[in-house]
PDB file of N, CA and C in Angstrom:
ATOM      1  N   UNK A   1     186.401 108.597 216.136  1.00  0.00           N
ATOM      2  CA  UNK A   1     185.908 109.097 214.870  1.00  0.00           C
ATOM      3  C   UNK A   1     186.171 108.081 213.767  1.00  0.00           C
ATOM      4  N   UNK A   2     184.850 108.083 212.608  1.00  0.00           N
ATOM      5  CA  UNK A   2     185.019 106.968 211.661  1.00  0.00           C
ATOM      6  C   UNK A   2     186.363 107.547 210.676  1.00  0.00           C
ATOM      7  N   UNK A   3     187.213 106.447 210.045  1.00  0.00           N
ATOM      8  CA  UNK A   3     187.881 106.985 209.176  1.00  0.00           C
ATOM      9  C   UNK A   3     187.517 106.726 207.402  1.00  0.00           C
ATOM     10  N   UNK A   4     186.780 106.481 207.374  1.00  0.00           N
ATOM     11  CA  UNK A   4     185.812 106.108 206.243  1.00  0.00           C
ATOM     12  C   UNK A   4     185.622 106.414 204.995  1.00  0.00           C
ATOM     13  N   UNK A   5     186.163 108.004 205.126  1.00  0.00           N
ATOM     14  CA  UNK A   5     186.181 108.506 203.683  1.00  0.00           C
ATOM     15  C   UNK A   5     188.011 109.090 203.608  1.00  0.00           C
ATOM     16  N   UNK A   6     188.735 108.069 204.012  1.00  0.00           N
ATOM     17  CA  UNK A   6     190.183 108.033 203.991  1.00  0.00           C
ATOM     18  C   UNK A   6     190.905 107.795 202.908  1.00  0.00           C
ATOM     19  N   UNK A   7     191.395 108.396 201.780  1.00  0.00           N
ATOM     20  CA  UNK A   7     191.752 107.506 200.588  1.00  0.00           C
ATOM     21  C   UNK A   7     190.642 107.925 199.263  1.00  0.00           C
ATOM     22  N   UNK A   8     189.694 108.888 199.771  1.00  0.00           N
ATOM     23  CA  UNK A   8     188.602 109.233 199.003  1.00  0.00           C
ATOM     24  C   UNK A   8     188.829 109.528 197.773  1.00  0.00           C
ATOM     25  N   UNK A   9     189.859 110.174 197.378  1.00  0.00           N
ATOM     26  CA  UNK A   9     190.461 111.496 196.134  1.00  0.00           C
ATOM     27  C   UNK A   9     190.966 110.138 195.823  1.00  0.00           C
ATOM     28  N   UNK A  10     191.991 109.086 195.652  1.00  0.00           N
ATOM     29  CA  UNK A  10     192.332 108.065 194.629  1.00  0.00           C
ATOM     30  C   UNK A  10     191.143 107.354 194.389  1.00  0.00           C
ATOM     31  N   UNK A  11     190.336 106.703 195.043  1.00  0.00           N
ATOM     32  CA  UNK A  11     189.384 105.783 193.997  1.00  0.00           C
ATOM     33  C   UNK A  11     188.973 106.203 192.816  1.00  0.00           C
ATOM     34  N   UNK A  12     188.989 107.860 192.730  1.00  0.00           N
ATOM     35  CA  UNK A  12     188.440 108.106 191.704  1.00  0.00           C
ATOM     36  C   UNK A  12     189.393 108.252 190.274  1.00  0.00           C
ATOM     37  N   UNK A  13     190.418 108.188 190.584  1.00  0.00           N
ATOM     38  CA  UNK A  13     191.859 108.179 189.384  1.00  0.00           C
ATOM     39  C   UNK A  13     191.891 106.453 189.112  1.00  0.00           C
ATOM     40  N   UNK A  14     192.711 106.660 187.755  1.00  0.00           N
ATOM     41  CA  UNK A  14     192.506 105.317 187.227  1.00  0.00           C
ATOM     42  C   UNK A  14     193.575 104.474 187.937  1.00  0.00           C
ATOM     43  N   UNK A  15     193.834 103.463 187.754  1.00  0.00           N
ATOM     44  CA  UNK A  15     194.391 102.308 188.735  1.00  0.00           C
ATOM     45  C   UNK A  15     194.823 102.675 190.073  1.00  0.00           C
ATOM     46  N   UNK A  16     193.567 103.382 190.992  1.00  0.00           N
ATOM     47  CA  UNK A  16     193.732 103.698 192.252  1.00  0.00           C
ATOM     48  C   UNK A  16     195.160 105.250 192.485  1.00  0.00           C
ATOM     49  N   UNK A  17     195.471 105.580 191.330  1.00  0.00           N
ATOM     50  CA  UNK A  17     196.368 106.230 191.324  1.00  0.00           C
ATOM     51  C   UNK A  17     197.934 105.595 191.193  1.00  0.00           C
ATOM     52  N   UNK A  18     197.793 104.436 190.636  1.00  0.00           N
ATOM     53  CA  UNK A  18     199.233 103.376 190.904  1.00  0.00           C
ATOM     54  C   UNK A  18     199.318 103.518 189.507  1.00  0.00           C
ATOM     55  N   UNK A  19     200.443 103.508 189.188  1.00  0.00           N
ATOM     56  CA  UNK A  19     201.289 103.486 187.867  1.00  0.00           C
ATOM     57  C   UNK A  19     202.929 102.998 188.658  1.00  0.00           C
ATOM     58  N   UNK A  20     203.622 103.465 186.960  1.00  0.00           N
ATOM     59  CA  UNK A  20     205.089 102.966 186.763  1.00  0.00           C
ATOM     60  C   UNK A  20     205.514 104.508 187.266  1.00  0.00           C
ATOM     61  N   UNK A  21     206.801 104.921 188.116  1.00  0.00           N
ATOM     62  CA  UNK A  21     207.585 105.947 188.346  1.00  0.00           C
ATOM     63  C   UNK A  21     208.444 106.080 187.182  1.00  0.00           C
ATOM     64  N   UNK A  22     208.384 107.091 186.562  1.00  0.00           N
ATOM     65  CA  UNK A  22     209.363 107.436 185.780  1.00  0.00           C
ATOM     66  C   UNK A  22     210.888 107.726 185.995  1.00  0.00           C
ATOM     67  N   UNK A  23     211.004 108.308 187.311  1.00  0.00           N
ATOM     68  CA  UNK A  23     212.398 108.300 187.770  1.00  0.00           C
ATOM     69  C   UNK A  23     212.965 106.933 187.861  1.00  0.00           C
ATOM     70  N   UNK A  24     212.343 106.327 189.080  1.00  0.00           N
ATOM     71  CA  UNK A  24     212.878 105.350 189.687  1.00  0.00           C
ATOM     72  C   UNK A  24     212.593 103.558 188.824  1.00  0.00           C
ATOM     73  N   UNK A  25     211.873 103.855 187.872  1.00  0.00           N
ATOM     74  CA  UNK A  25     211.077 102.406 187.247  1.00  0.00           C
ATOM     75  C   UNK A  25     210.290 101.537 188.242  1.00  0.00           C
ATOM     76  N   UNK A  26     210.139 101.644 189.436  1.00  0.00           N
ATOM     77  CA  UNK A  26     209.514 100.666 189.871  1.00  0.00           C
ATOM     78  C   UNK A  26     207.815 100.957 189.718  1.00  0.00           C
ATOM     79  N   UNK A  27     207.254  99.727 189.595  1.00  0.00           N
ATOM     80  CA  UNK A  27     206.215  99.492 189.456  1.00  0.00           C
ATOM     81  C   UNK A  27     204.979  99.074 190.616  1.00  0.00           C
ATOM     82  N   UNK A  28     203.713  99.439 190.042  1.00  0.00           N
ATOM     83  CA  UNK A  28     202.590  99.623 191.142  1.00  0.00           C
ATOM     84  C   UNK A  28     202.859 100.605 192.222  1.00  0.00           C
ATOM     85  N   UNK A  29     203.410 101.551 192.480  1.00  0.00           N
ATOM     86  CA  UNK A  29     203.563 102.598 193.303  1.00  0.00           C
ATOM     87  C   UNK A  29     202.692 103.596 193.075  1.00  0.00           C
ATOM     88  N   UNK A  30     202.023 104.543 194.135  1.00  0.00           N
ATOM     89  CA  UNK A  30     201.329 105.708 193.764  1.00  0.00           C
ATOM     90  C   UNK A  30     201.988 106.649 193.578  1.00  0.00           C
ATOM     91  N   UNK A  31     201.652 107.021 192.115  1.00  0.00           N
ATOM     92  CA  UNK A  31     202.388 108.021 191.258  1.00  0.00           C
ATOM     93  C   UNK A  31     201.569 109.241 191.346  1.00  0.00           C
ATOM     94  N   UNK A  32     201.640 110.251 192.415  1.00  0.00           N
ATOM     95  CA  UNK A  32     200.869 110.896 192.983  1.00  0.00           C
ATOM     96  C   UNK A  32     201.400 112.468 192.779  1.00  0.00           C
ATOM     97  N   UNK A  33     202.496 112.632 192.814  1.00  0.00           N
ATOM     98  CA  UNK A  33     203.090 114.072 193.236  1.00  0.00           C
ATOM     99  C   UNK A  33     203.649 114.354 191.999  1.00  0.00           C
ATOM    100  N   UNK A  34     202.981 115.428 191.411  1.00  0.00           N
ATOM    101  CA  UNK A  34     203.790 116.073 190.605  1.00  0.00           C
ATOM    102  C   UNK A  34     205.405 117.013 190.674  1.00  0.00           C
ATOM    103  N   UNK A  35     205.825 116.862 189.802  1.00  0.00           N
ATOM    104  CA  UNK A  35     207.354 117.470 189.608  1.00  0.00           C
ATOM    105  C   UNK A  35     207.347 117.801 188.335  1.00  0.00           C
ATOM    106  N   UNK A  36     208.400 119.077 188.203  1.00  0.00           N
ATOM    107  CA  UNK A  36     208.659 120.248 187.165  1.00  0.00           C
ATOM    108  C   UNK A  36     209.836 119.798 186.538  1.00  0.00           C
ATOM    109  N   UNK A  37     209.879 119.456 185.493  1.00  0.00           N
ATOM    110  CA  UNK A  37     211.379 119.446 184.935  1.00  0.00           C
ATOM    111  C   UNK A  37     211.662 119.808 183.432  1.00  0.00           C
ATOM    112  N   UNK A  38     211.986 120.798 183.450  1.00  0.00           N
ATOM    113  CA  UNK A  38     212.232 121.785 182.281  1.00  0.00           C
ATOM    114  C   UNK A  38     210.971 121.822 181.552  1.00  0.00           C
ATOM    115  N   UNK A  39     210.646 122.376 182.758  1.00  0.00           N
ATOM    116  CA  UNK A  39     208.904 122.658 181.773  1.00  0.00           C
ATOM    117  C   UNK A  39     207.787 122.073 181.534  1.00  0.00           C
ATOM    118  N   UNK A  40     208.044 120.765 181.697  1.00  0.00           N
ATOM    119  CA  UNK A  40     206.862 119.701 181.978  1.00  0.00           C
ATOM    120  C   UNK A  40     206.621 119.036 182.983  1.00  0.00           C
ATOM    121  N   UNK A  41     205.458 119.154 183.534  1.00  0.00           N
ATOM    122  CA  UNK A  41     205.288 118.116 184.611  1.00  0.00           C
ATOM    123  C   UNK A  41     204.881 116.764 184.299  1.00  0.00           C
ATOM    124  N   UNK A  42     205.549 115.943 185.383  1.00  0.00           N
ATOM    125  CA  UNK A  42     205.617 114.526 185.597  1.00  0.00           C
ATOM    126  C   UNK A  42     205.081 113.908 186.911  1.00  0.00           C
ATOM    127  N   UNK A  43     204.269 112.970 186.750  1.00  0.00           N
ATOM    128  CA  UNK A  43     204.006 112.547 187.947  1.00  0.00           C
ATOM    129  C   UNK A  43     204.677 111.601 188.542  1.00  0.00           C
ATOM    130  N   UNK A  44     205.605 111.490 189.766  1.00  0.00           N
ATOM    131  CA  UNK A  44     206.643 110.610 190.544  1.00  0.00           C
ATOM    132  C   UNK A  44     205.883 109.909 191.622  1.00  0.00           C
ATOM    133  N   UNK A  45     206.886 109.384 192.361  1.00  0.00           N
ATOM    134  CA  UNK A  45     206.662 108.899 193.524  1.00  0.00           C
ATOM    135  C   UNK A  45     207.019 109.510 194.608  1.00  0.00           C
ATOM    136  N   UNK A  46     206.625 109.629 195.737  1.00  0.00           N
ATOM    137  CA  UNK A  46     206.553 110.298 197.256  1.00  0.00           C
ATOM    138  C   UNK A  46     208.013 109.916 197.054  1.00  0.00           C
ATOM    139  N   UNK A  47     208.708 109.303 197.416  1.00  0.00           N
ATOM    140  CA  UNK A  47     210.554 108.979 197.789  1.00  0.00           C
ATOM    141  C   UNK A  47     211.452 109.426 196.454  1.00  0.00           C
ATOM    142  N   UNK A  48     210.506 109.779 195.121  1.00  0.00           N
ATOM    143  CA  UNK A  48     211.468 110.381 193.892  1.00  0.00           C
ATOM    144  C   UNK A  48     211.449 111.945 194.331  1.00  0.00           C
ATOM    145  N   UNK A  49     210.576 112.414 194.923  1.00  0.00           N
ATOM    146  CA  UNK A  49     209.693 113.996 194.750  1.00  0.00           C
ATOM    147  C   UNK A  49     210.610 114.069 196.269  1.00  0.00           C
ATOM    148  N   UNK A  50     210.843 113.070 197.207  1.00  0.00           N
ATOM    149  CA  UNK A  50     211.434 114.022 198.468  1.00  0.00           C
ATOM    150  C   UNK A  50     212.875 114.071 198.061  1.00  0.00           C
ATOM    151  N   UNK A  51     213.589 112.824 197.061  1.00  0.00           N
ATOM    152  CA  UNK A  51     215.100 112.756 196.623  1.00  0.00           C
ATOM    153  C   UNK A  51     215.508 113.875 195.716  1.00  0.00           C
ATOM    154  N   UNK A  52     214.496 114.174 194.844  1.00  0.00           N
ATOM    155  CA  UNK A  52     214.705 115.437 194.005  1.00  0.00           C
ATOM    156  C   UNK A  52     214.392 116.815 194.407  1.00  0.00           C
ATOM    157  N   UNK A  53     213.838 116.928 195.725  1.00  0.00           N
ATOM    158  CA  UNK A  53     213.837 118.410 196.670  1.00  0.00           C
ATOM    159  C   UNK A  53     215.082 118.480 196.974  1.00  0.00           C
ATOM    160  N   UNK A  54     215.347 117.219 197.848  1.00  0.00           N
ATOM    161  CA  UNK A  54     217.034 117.505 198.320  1.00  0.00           C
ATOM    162  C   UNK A  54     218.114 116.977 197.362  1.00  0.00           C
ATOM    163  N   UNK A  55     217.974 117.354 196.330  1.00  0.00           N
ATOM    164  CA  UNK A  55     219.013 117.043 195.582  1.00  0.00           C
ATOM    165  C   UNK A  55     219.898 116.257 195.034  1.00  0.00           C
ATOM    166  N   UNK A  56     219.474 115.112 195.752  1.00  0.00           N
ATOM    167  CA  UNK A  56     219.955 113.303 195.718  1.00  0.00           C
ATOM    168  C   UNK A  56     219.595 113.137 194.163  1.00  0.00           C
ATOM    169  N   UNK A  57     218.713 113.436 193.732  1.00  0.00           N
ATOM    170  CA  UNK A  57     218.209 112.570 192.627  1.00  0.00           C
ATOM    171  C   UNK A  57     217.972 113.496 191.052  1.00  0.00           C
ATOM    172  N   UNK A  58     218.418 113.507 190.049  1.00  0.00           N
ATOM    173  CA  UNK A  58     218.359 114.227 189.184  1.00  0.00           C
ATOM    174  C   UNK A  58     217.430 114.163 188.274  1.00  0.00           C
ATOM    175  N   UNK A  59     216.706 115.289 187.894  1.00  0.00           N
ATOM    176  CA  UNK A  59     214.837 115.248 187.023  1.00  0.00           C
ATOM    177  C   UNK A  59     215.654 116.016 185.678  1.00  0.00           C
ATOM    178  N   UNK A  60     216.016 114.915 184.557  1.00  0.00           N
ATOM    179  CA  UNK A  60     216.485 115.615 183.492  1.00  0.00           C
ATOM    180  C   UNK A  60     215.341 114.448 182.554  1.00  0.00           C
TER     181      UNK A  60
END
């Protein structure tokens, strides 16, 4: 099977969906997953959003 329309939903967000992480600062990462923190959402990175489920990482 073709995989072709893989990745479909980012082309259409602006810089492919890559920005700066607000948790972590690093840069060009897909800043994809939203997170709740006191009321506002923020968009993180896949490894900020799994550190702040389990509790490693603090969203103040």
């Amino acid at each position: 099977m073709s995989k072709a329309h893989r990745g479909k939903g980012l082309r259409e967000l602006t810089a492919r969906g890559r920005g700066a992480c607000p948790l972590c600062k690093r840069e060009s990462v897909k800043v994809l997953y939203e997170l709740e923190a006191e009321g506002n959402k923020m968009k993180v990175c896949k490894t900020c959003k799994a550190a702040a489920a389990h509790g490693k990482k603090s969203v103040s």
